[in-house]
C-alpha atoms as a PDB file:
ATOM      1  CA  UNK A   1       8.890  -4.407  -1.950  1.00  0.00           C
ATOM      2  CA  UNK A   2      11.745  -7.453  -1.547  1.00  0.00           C
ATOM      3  CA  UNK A   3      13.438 -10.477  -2.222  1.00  0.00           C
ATOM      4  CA  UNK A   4      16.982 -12.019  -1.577  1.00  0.00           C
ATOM      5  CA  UNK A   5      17.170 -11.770  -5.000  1.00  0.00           C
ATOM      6  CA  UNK A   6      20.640  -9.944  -6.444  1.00  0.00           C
ATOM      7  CA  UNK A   7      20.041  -6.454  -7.989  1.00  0.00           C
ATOM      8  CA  UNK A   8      21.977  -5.505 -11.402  1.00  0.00           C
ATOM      9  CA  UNK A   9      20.507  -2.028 -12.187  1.00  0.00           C
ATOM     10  CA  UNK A  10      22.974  -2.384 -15.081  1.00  0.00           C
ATOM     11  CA  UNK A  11      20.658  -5.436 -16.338  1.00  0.00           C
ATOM     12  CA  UNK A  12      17.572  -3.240 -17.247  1.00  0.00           C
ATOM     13  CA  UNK A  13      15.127  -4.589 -14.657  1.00  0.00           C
ATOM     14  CA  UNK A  14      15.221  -3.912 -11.191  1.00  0.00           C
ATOM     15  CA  UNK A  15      12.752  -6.049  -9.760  1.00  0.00           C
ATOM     16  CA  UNK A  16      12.396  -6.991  -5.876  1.00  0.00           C
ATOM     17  CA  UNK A  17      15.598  -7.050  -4.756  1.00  0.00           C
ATOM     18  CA  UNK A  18      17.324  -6.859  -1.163  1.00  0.00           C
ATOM     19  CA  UNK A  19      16.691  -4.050   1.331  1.00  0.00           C
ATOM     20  CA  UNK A  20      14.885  -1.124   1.198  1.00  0.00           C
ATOM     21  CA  UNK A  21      17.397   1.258   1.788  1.00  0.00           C
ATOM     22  CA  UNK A  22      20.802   2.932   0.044  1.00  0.00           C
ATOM     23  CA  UNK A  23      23.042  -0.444   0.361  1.00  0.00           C
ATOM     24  CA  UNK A  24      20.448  -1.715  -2.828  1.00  0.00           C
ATOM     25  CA  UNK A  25      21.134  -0.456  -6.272  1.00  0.00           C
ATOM     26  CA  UNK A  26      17.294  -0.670  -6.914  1.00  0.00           C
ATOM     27  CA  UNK A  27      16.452   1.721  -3.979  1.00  0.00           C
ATOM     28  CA  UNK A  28      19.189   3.942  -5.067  1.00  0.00           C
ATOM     29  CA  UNK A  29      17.789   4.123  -8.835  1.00  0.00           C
ATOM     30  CA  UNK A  30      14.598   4.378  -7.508  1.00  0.00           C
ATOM     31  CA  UNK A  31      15.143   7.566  -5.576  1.00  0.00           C
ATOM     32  CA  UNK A  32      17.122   8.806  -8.705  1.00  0.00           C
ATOM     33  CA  UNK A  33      13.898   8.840 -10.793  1.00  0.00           C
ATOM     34  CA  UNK A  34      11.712   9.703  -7.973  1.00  0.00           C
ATOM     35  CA  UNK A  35      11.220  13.367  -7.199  1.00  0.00           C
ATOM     36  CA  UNK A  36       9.678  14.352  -3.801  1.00  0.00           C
ATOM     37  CA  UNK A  37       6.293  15.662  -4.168  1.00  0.00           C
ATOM     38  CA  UNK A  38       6.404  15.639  -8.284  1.00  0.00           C
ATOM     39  CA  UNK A  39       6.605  11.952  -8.141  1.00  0.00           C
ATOM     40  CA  UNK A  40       4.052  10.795 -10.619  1.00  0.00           C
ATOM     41  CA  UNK A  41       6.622  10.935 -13.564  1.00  0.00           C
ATOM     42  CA  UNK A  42       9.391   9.303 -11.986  1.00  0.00           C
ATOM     43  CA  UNK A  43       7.077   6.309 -10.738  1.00  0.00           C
ATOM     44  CA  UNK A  44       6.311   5.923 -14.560  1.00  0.00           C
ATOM     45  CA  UNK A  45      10.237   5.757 -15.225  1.00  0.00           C
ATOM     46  CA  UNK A  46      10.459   3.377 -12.854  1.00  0.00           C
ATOM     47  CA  UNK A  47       8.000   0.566 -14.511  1.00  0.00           C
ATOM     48  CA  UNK A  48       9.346   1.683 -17.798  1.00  0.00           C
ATOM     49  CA  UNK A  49      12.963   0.805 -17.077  1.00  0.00           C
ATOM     50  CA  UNK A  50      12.238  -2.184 -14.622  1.00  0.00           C
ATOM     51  CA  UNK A  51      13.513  -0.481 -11.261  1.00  0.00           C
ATOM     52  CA  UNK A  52      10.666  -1.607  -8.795  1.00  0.00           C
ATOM     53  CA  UNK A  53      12.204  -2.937  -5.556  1.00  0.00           C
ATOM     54  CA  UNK A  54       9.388  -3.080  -3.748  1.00  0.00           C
ATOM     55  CA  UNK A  55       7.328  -5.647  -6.232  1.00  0.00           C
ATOM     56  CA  UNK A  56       7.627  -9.496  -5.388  1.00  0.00           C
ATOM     57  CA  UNK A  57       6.274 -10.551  -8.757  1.00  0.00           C
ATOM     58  CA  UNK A  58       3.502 -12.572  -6.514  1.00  0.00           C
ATOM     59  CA  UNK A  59       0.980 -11.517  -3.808  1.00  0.00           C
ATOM     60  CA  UNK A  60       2.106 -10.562  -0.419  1.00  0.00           C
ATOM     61  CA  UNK A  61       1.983 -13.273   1.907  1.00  0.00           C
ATOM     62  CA  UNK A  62       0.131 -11.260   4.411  1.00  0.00           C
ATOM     63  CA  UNK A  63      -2.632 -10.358   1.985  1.00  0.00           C
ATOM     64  CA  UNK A  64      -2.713 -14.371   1.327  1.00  0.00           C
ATOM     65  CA  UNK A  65      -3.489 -14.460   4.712  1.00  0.00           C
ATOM     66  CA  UNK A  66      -5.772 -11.865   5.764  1.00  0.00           C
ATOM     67  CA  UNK A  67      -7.598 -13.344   2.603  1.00  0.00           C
ATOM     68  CA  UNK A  68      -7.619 -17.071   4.309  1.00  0.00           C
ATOM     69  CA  UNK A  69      -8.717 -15.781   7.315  1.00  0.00           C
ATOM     70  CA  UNK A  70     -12.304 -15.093   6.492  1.00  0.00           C
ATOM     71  CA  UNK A  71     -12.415 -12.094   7.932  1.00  0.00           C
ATOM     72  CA  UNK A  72     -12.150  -9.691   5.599  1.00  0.00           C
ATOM     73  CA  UNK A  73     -15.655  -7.485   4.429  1.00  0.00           C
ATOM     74  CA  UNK A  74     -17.104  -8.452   1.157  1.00  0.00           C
ATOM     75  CA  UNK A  75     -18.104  -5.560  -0.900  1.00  0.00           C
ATOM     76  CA  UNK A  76     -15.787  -3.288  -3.166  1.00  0.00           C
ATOM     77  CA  UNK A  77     -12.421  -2.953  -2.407  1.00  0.00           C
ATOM     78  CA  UNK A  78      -9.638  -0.136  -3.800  1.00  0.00           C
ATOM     79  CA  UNK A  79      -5.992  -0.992  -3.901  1.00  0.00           C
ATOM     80  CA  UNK A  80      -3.967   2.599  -4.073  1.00  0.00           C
ATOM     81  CA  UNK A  81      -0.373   2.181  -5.620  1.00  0.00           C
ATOM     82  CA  UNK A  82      -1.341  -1.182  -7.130  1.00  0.00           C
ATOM     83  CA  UNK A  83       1.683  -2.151  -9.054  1.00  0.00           C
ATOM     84  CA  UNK A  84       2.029  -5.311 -11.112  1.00  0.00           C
ATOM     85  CA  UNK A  85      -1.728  -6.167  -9.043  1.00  0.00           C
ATOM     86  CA  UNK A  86      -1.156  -9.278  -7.201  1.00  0.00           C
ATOM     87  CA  UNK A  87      -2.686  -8.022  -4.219  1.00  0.00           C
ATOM     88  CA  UNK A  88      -5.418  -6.989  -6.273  1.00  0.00           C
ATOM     89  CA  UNK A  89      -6.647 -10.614  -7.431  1.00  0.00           C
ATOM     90  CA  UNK A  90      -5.604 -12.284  -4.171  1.00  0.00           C
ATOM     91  CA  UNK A  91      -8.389 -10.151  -2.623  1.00  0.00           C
ATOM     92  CA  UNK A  92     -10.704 -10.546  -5.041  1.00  0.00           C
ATOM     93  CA  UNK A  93     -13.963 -13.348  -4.750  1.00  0.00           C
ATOM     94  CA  UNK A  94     -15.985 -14.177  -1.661  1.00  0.00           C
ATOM     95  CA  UNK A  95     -18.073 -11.367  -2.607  1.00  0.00           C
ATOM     96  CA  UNK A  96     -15.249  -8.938  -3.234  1.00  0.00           C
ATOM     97  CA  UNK A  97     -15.153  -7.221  -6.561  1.00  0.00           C
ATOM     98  CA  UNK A  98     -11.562  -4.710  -5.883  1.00  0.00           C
ATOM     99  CA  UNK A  99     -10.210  -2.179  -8.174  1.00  0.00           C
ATOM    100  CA  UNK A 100      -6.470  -1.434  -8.437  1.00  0.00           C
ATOM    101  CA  UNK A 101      -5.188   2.184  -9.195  1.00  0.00           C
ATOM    102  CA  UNK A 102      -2.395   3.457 -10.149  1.00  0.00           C
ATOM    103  CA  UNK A 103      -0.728   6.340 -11.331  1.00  0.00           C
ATOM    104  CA  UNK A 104       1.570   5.017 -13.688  1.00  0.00           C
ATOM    105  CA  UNK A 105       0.186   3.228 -16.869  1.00  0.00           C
ATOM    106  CA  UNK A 106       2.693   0.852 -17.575  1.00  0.00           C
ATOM    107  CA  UNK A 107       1.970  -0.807 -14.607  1.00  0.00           C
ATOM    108  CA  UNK A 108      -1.576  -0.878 -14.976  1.00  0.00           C
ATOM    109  CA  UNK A 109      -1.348  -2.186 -18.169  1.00  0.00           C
ATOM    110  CA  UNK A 110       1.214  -5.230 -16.994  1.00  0.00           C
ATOM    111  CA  UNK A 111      -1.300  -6.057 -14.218  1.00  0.00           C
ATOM    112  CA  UNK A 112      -4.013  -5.791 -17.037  1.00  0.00           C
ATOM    113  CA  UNK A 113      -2.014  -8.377 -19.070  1.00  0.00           C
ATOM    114  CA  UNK A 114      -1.254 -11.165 -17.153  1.00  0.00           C
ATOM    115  CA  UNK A 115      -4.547 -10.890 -14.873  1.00  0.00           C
ATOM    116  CA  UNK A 116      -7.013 -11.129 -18.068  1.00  0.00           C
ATOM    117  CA  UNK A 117      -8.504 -14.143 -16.993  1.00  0.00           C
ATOM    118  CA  UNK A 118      -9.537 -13.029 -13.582  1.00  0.00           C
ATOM    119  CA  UNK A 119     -12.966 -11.831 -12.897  1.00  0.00           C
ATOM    120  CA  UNK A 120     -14.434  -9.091 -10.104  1.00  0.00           C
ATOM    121  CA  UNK A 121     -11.258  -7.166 -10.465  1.00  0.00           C
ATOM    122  CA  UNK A 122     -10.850  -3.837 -12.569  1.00  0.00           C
ATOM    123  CA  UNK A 123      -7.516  -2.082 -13.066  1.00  0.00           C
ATOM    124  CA  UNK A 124      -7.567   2.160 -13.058  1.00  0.00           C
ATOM    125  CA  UNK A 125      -5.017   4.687 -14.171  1.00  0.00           C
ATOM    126  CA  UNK A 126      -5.696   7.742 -12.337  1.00  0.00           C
ATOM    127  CA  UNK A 127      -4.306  10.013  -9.611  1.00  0.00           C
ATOM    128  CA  UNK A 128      -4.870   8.518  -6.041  1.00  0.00           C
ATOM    129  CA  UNK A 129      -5.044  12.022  -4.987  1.00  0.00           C
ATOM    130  CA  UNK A 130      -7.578  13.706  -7.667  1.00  0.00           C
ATOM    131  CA  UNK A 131      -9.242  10.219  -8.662  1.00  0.00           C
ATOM    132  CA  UNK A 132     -13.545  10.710  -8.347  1.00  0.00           C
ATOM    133  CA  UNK A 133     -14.683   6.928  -7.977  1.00  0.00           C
ATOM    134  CA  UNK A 134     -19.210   6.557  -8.311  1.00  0.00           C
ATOM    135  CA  UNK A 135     -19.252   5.526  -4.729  1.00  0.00           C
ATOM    136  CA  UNK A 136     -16.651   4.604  -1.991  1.00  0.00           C
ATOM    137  CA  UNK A 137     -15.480   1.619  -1.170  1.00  0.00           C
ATOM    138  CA  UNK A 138     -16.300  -0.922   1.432  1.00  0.00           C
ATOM    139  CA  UNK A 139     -12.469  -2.153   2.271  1.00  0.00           C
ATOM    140  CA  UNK A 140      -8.895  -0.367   0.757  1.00  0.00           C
ATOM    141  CA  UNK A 141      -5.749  -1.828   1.264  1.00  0.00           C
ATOM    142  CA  UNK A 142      -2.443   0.211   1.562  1.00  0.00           C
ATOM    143  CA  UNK A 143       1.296  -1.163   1.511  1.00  0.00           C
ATOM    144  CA  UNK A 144       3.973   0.325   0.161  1.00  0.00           C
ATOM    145  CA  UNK A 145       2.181   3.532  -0.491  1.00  0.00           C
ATOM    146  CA  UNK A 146       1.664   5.288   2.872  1.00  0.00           C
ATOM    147  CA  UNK A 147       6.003   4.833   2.964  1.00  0.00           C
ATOM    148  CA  UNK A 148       6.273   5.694  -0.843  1.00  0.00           C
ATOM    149  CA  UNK A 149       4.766   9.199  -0.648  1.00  0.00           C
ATOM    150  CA  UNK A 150       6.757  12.434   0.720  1.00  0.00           C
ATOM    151  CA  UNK A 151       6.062  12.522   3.982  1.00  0.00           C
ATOM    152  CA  UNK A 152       4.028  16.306   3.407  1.00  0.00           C
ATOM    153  CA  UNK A 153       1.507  14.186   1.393  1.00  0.00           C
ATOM    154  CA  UNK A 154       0.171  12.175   4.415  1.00  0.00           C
ATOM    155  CA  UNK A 155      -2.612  14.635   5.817  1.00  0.00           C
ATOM    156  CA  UNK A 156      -3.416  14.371   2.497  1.00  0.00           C
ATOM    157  CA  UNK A 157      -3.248  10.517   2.106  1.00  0.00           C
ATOM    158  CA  UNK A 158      -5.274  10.547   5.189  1.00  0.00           C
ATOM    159  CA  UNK A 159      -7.713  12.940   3.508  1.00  0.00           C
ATOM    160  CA  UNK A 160      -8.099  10.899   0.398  1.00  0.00           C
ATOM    161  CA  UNK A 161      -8.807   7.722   2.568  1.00  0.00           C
ATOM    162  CA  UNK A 162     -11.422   9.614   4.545  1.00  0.00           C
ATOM    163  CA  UNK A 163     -13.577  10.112   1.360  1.00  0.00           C
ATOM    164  CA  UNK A 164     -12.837   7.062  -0.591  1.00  0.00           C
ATOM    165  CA  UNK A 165     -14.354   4.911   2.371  1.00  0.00           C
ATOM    166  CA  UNK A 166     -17.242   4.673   3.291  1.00  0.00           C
ATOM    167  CA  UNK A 167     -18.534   5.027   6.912  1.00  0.00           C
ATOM    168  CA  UNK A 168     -18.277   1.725   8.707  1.00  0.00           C
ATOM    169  CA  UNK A 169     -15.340   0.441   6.063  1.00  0.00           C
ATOM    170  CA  UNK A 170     -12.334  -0.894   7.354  1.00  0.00           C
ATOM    171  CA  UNK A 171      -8.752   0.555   6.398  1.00  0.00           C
ATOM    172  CA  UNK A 172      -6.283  -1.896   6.852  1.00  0.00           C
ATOM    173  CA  UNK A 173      -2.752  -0.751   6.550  1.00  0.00           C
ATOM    174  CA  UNK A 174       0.177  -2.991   6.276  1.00  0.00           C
ATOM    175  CA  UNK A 175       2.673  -0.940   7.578  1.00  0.00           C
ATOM    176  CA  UNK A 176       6.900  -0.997   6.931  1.00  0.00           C
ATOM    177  CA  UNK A 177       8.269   0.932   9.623  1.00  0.00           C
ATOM    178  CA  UNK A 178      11.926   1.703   8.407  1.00  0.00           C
ATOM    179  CA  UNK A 179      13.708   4.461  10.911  1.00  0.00           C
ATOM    180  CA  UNK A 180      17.377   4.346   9.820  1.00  0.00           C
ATOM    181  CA  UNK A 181      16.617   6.358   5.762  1.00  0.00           C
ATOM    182  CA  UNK A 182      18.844   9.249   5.336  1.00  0.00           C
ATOM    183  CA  UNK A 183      16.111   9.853   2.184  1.00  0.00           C
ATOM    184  CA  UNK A 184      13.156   7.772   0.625  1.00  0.00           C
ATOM    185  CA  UNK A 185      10.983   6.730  -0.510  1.00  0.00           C
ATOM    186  CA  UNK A 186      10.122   4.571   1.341  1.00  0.00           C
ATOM    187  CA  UNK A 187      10.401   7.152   4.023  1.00  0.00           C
ATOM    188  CA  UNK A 188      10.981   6.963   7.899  1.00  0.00           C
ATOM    189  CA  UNK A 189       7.795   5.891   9.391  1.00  0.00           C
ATOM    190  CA  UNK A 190       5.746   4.947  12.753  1.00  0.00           C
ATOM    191  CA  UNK A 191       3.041   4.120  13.289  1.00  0.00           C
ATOM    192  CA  UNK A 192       2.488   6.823  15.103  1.00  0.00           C
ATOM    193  CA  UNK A 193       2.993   8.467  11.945  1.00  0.00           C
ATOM    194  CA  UNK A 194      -0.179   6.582  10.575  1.00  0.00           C
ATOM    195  CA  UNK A 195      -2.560   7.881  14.110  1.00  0.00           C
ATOM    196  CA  UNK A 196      -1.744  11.427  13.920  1.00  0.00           C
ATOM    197  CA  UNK A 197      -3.210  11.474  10.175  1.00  0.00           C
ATOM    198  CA  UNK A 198      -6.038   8.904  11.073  1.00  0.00           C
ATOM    199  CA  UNK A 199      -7.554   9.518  14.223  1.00  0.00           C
ATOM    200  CA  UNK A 200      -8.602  13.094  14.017  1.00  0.00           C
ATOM    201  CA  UNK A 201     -10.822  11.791  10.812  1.00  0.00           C
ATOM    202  CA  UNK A 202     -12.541   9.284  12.923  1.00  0.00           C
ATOM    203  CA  UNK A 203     -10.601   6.162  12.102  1.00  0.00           C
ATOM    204  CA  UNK A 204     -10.062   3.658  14.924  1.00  0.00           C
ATOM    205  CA  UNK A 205      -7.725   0.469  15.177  1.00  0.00           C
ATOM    206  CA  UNK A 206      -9.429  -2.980  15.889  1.00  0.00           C
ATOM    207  CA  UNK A 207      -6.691  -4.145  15.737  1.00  0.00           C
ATOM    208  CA  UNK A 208      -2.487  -4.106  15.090  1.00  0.00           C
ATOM    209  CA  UNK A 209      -0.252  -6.739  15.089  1.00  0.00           C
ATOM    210  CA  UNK A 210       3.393  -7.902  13.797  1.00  0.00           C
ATOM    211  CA  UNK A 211       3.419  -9.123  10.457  1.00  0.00           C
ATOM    212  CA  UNK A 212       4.626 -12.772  11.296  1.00  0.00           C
ATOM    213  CA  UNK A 213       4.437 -13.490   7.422  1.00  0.00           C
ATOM    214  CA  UNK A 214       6.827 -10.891   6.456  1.00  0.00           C
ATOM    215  CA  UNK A 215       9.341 -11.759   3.456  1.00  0.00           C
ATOM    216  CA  UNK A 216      12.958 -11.181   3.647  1.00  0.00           C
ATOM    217  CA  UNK A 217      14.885  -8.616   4.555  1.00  0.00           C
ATOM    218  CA  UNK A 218      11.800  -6.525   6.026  1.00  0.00           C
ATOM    219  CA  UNK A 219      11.073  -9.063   8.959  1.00  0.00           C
ATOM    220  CA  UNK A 220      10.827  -7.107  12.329  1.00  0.00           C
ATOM    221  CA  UNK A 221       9.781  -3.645  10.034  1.00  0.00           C
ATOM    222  CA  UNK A 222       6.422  -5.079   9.504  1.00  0.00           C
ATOM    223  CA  UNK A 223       2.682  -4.329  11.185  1.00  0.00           C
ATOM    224  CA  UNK A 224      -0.388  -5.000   9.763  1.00  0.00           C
ATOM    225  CA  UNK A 225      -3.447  -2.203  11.564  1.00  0.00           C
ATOM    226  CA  UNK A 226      -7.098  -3.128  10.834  1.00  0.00           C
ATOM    227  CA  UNK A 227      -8.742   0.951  11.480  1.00  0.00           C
ATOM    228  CA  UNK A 228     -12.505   1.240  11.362  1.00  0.00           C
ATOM    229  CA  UNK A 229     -13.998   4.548   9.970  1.00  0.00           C
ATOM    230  CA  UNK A 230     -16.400   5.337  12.693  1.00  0.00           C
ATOM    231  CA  UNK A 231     -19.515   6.871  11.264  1.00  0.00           C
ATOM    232  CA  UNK A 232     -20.086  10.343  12.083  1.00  0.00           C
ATOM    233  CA  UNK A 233     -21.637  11.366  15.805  1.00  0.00           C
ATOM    234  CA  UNK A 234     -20.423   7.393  17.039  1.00  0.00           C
ATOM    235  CA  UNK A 235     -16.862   8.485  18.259  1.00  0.00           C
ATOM    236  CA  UNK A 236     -17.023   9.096  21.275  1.00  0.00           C
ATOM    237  CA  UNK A 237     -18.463   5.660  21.760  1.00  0.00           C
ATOM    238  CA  UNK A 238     -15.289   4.371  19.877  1.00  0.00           C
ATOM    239  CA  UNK A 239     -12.112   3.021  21.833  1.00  0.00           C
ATOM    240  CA  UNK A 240      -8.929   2.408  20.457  1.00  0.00           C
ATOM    241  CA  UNK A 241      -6.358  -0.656  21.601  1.00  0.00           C
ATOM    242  CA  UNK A 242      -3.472   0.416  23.444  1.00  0.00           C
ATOM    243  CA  UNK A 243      -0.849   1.735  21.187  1.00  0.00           C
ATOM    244  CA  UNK A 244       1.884   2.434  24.022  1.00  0.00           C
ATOM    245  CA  UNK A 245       4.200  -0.373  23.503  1.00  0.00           C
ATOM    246  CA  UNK A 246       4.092  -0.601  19.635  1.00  0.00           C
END
């Protein structure tokens, strides 16, 4: 969702630039295109007239990581709220093949674009929240979206996550945690915000930690959760870390 970078709304493109909040023109022009719940249409605006905050222009470092880590499951992969789809080639290979949706077609089509020459990657425009993929998926990755949706959509988002993974898949969330928005998106959000959707559903963490790799200005409002989906009648053989002094 940032840079350093300097925002002139005035300029036509709004692109990753400064904090998330009402002190960047972006943000503000953002929120004046997005409408709560209705917010398919005003996403659209937003790629159409260049206002996107949130998008480096480049994968996020985290993902980088994760991806250099070896530890990620191979198998399919879904990437809701894909954007420009950075993320979405970054995680792609070593067995990946990863599919980027989005509800806006502009975006889809600018991901489509400049990421022609990449293979095991696909790029959808569809609903997140009506979208019928053949089969679920083995890994998704969320950031930027959980934050981006009114918060009354997140049993929902939860919902959606349930049946687009399969059991055994790993959900891993990378989570920005602002608490001072007077409105959103992004919205106020804590993790605990993130369990009280998840865990009734069956989804575990393996593990949460700081996102060390953050970019500027969202250092410190950054945690990347690793949640298993436990497969049915296995739960109460699950145990979750700690989450007390998150």
């Amino acid at each position: 969702m940032a840079s350093t970078a300097v925002a002139d709304v005035n300029a036509g493109s709004v692109a990753a630039t400064g904090p998330l909040d009402a002190s960047n023109p972006g943000v503000v022009r953002m929120r004046q295109l997005v409408d709560g719940q209705q917010a398919a249409d005003g996403w659209s605006r937003c790629w159409e007239q260049g206002v996107t905050p949130w998008d480096l222009g480049e994968p996020t470092p985290a993902v980088v990581k994760l991806v250099r880590s070896g530890t990620l499951p191979a198998g399919s992969v879904l990437v809701p709220g894909c954007g420009g789809g950075h993320d979405v080639v970054a995680l792609s290979g070593a067995g990946r093949f990863v599919v980027g949706l989005d509800v806006c077609d502009t975006a889809i089509q600018k991901a489509k674009q400049w990421s022609s020459s990449s293979t095991d990657v696909a790029f959808v425009n569809a609903d997140f929240f009506t979208w019928a993929p053949p089969e679920p998926f083995h890994l998704i990755f969320d950031y930027t979206f959980f934050c981006a949706l009114d918060p009354s959509l997140r049993p929902a988002w939860a919902a959606r996550m349930n049946e687009l993974l399969r059991p055994g898949g790993e959900l891993v969330t990378l989570m920005y945690l602002p608490q001072d928005q007077d409105s959103g998106p992004p919205y106020n959000t804590a993790v605990l915000d993130y369990e009280q959707v998840l865990k009734p559903l069956g989804f575990v963490i393996a593990s949460i930690e700081d996102n060390d790799v953050a970019v500027e200005p969202r250092k410190g409002l950054e945690k990347i959760a690793r949640w298993k989906k436990i497969p049915h009648g296995a739960e109460k053989a699950a145990s979750d870390l700690p989450t007390n002094a998150l």
